[in-house]
N, C-alpha and C. Protein backbone atom coordinates (compact mmCIF):
# COMPACT_ATOMS: atom_id res chain seq x y z
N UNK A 1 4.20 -15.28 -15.46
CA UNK A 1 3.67 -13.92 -15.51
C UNK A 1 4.76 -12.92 -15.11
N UNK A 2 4.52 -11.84 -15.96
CA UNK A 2 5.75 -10.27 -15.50
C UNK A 2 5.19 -9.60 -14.52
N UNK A 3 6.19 -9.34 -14.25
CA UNK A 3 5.81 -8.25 -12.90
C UNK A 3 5.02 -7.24 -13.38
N UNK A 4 4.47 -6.18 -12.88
CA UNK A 4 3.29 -5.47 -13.84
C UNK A 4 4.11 -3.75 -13.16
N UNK A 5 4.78 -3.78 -11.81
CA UNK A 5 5.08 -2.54 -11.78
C UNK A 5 6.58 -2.65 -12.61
N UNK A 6 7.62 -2.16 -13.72
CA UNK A 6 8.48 -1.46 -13.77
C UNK A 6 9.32 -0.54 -13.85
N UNK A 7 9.76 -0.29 -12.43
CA UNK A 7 9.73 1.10 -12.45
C UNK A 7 11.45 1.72 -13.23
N UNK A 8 10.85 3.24 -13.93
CA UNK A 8 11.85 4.12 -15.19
C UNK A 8 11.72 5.11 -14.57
N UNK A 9 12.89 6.12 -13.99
CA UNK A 9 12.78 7.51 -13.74
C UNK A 9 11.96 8.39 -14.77
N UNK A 10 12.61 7.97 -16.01
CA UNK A 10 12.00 9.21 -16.81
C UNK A 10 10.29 9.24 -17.15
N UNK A 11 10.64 7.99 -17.17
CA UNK A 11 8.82 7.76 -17.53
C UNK A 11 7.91 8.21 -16.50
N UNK A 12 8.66 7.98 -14.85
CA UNK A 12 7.75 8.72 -13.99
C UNK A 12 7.79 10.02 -14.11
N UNK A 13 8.85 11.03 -14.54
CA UNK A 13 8.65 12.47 -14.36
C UNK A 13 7.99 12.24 -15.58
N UNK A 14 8.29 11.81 -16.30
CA UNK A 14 7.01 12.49 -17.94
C UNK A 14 5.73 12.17 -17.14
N UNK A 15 4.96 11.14 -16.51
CA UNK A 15 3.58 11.47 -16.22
C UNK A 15 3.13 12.39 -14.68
N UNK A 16 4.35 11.95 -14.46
CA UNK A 16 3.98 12.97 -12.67
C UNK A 16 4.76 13.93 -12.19
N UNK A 17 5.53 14.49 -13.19
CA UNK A 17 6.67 15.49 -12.55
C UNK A 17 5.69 16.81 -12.52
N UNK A 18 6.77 17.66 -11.85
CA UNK A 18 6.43 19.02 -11.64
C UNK A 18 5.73 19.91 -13.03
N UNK A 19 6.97 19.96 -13.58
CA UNK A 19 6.96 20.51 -15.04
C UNK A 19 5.48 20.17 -16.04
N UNK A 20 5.00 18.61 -15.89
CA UNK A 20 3.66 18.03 -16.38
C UNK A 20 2.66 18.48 -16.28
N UNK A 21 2.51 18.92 -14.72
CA UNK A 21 1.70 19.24 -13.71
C UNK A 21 1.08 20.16 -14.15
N UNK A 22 2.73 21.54 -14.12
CA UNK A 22 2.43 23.15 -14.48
C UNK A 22 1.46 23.35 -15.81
N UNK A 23 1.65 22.22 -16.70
CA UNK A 23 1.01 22.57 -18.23
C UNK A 23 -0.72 22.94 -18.22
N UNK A 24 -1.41 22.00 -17.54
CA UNK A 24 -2.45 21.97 -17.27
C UNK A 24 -2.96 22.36 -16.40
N UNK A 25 -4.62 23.36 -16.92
CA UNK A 25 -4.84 24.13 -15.44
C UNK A 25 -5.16 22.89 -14.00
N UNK A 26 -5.86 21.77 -14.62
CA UNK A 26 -5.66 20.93 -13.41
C UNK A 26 -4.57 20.64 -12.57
N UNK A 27 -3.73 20.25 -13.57
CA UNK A 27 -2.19 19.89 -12.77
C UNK A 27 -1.78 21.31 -11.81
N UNK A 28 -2.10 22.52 -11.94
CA UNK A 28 -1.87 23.45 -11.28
C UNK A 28 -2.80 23.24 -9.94
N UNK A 29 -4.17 22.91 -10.27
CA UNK A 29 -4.49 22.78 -8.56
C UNK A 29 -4.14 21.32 -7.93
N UNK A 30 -3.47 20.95 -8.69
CA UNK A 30 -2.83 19.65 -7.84
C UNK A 30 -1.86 20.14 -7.09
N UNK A 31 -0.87 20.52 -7.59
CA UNK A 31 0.02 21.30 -7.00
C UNK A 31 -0.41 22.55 -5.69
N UNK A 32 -1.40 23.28 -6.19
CA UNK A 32 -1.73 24.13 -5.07
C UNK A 32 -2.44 23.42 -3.89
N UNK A 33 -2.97 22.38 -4.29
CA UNK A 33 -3.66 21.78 -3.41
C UNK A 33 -2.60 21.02 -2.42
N UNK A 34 -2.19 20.54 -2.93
CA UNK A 34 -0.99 19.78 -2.20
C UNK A 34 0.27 20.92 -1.55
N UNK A 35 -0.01 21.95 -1.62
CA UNK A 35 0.99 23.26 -0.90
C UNK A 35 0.21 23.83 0.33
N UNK A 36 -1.22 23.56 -0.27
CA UNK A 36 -2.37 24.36 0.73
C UNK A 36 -1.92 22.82 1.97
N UNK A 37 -2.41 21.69 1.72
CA UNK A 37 -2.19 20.87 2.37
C UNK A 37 -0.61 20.35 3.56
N UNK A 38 0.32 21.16 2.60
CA UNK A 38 1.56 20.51 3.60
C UNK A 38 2.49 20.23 3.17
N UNK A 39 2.38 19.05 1.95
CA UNK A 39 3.16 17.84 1.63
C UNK A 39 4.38 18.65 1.34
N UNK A 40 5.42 17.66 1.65
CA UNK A 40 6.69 17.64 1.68
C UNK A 40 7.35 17.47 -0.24
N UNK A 41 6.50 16.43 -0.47
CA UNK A 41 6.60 16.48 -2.23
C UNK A 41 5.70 17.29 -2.86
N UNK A 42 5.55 17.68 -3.87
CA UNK A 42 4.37 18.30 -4.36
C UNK A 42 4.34 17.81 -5.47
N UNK A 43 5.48 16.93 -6.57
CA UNK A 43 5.49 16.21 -7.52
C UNK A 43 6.58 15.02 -7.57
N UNK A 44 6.16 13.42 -7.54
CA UNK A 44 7.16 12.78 -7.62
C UNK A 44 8.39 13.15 -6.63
């Protein structure tokens, strides 16, 4: 059996980067939510 995580920079910013985020009004309260909250990352 394969390992099931492999991890690709690009492939993570195409589903979780910043830029992804901004497109969609959801991805925008992800982001705000996670600013209201603290976090040190806010994407990837």
């Amino acid at each position: 059996m394969s390992k099931t995580y492999n991890p690709k920079n690009r492939k993570r910013q195409k589903v979780h980067g910043f830029l992804v985020r901004q497109k969609t009004k959801a991805g925008q309260n992800v982001i705000r939510r996670r600013r209201q909250k603290g976090r040190a990352k806010l994407a990837v």
